[in-house]
N, C-alpha and C. Protein backbone atom coordinates (compact mmCIF):
# COMPACT_ATOMS: atom_id res chain seq x y z
N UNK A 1 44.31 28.89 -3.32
CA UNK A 1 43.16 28.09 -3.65
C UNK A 1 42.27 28.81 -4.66
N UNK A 2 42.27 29.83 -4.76
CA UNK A 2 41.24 31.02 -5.20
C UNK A 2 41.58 30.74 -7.07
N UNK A 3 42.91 30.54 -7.29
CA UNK A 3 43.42 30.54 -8.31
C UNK A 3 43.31 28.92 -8.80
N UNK A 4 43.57 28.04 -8.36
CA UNK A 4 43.40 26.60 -9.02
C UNK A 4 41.96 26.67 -8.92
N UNK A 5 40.89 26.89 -8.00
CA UNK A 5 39.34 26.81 -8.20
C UNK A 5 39.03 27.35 -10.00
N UNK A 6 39.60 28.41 -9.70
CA UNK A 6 39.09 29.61 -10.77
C UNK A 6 38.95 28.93 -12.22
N UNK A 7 40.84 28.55 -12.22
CA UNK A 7 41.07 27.60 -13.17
C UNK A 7 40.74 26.16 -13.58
N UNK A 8 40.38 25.64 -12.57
CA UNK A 8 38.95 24.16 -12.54
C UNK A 8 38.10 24.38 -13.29
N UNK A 9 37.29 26.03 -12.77
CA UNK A 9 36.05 26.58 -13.61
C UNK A 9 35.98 26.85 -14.79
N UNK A 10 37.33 27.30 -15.24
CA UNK A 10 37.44 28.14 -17.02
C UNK A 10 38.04 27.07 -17.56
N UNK A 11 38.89 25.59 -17.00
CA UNK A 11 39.21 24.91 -18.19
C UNK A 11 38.30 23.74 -18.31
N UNK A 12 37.42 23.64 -16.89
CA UNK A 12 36.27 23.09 -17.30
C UNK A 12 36.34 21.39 -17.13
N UNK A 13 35.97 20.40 -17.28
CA UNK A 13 35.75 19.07 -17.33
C UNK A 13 37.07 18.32 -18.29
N UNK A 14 37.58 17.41 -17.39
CA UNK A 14 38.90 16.96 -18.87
C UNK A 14 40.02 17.28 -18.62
N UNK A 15 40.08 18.90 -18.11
CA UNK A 15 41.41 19.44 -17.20
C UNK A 15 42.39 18.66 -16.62
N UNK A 16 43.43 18.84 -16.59
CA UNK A 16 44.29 18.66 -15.39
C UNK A 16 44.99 19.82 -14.90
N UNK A 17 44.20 19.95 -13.56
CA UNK A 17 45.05 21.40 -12.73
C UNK A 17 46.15 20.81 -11.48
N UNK A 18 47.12 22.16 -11.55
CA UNK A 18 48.06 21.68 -10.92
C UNK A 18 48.71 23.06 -10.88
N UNK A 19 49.70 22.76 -9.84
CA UNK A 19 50.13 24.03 -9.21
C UNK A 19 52.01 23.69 -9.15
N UNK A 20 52.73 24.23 -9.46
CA UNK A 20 54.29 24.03 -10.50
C UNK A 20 55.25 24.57 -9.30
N UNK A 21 54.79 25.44 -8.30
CA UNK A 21 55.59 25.94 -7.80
C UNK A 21 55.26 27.51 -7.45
N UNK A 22 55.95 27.75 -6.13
CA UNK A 22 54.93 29.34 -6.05
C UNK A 22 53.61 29.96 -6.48
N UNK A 23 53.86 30.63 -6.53
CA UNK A 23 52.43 30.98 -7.50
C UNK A 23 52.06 30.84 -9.09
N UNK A 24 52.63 29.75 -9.70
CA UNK A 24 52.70 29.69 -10.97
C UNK A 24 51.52 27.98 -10.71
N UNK A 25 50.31 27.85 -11.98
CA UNK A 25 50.17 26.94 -11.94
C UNK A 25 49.74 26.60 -13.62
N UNK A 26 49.39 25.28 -13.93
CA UNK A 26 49.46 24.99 -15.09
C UNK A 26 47.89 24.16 -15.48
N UNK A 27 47.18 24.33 -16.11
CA UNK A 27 46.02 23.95 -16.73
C UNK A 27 46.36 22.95 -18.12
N UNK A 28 45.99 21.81 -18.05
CA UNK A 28 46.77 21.00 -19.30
C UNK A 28 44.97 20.65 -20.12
N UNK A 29 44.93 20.59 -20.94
CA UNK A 29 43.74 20.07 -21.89
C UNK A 29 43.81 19.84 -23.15
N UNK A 30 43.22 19.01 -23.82
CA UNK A 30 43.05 18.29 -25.45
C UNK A 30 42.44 19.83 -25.46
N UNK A 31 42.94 20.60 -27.04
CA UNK A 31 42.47 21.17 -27.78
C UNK A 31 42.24 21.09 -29.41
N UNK A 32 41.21 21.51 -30.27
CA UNK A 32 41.49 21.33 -31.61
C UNK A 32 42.31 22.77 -32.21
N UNK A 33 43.09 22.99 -31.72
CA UNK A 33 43.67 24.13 -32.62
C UNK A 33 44.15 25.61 -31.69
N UNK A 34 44.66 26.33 -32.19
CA UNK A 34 44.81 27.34 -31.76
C UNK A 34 43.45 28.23 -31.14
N UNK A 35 42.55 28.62 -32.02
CA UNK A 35 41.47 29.12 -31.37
C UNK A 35 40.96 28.81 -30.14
N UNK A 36 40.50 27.46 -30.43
CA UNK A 36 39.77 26.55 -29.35
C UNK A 36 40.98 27.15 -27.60
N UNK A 37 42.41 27.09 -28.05
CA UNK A 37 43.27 27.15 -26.81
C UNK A 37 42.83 28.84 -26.52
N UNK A 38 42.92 29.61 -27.08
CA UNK A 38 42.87 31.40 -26.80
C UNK A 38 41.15 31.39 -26.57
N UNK A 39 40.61 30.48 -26.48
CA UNK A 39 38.99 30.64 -25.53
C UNK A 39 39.06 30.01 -24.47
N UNK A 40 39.98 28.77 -24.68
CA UNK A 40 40.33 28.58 -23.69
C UNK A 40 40.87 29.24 -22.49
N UNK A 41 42.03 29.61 -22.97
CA UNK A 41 42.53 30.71 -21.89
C UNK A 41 41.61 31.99 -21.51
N UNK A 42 40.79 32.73 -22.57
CA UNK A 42 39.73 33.90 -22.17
C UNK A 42 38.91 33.12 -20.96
N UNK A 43 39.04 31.87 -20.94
CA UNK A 43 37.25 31.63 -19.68
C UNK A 43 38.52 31.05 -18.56
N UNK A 44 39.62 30.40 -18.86
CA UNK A 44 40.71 30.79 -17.78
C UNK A 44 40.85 32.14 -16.86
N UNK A 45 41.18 32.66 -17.76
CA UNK A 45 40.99 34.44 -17.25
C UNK A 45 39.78 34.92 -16.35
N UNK A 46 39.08 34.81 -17.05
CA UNK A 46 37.65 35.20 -16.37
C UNK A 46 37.46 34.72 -15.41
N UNK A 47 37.27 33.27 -15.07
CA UNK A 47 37.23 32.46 -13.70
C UNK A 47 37.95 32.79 -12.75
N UNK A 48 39.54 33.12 -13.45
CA UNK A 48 40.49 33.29 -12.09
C UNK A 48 40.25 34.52 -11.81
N UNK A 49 39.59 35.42 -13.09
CA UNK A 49 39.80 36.79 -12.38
C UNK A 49 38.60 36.91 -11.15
N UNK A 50 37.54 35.92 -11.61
CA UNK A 50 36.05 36.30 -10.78
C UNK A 50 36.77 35.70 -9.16
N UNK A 51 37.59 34.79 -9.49
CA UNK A 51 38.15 33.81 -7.98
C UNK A 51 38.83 34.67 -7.02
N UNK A 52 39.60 35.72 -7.95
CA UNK A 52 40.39 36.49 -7.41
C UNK A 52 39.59 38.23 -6.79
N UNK A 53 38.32 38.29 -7.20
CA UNK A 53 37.52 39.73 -6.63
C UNK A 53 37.90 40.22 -5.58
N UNK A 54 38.00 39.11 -4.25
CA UNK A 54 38.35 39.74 -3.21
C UNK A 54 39.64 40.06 -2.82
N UNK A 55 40.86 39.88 -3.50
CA UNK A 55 42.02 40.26 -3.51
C UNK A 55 42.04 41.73 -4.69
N UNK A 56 41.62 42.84 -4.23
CA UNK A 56 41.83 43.91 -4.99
C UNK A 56 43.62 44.36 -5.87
N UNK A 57 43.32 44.46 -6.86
CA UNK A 57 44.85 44.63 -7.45
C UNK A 57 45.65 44.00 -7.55
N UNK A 58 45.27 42.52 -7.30
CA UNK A 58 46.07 41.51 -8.06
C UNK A 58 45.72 40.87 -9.20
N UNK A 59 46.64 40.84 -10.39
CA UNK A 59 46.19 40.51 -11.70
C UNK A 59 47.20 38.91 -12.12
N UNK A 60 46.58 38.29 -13.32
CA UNK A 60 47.22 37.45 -13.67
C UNK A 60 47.68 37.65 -14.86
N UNK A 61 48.90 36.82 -15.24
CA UNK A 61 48.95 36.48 -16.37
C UNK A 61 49.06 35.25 -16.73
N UNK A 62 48.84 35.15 -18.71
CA UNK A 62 48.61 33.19 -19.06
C UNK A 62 49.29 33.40 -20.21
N UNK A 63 49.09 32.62 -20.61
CA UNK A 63 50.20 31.36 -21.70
C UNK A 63 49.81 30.39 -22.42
N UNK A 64 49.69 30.03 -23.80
CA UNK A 64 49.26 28.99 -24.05
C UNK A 64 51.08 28.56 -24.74
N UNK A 65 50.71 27.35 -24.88
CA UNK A 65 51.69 25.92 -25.52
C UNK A 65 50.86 24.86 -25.97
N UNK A 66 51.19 25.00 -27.20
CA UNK A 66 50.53 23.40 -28.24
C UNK A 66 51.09 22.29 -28.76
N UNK A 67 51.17 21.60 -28.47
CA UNK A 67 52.05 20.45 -28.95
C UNK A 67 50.50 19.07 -29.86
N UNK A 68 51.32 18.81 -30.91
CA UNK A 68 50.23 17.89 -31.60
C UNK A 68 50.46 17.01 -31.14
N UNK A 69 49.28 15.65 -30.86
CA UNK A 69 49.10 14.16 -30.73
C UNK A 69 49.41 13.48 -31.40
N UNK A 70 50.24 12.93 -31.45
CA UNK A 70 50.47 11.51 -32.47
C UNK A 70 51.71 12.21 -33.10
N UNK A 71 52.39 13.78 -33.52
CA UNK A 71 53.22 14.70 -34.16
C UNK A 71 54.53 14.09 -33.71
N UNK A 72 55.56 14.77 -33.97
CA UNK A 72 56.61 14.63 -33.71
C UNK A 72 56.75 15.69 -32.41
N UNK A 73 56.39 16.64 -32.45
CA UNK A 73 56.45 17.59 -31.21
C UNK A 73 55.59 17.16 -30.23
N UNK A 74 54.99 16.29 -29.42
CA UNK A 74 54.59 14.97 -28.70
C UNK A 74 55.61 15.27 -28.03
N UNK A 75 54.89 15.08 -26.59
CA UNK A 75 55.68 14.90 -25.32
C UNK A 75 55.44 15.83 -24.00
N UNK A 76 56.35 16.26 -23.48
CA UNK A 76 56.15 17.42 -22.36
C UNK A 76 56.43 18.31 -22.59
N UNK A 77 55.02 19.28 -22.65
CA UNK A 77 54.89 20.70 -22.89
C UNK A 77 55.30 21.50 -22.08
N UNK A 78 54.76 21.38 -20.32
CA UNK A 78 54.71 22.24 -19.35
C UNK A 78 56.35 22.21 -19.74
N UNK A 79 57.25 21.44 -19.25
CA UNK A 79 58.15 21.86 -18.76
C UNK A 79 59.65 23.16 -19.87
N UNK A 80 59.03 22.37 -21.14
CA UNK A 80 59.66 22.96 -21.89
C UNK A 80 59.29 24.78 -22.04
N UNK A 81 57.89 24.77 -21.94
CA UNK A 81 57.28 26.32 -21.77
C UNK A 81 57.65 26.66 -20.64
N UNK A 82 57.73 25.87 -19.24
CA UNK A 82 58.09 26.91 -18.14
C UNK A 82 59.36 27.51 -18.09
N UNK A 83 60.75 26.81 -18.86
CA UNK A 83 61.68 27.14 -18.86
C UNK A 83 62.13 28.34 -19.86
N UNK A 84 60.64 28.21 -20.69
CA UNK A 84 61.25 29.88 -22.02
C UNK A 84 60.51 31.26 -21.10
N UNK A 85 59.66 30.51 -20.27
CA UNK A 85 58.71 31.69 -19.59
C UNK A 85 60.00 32.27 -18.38
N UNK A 86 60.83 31.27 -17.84
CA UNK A 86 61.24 31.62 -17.15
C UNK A 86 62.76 32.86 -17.32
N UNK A 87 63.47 31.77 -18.37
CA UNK A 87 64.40 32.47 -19.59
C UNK A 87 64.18 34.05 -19.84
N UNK A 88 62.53 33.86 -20.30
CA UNK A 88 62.29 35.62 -20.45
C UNK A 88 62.49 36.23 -19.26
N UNK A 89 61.96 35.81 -18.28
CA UNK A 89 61.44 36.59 -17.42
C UNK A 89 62.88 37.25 -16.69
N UNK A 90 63.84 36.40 -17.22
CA UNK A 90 65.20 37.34 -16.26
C UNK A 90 66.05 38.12 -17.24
């Protein structure tokens, strides 16, 4: 809970939070650009990290994925990013 709150807080109004499986969850939002997403994710961070204080020494990590509106790359982001995140990860 500590972690979807956190992330409510840093992506703010507009969000859609959601939780993917284990401990992995996904924050979806309209952004204008790259920047706008990497502040995004900094007040991500921050929230979950403030959510997370009382769990000493557990850290997170994040991710952004952009896909344009109306573009040809349109469609579903999460799933296509969870599968390169996952790819790496083994």
């Amino acid at each position: 809970m500590a972690v979807a709150q956190g992330l409510r807080v840093g992506a703010g109004e507009g969000a859609t939070i959601g939780r993917i499986g284990g401990d992995e969850f996904v924050a979806v939002r309209m952004v204008r650009g790259p920047s706008e997403a990497m502040n995004l994710m900094t007040r991500c961070r921050s929230a979950v990290s403030e959510s997370l204080a009382e769990f000493p020494g557990v850290d997170i990590s994040l991710g952004v994925a952009l896909s344009e509106v109306g573009g040809q790359r349109s469609g579903p982001v999460a799933p296509r990013g969870c599968g390169h995140v996952h790819r790496e990860a083994t």
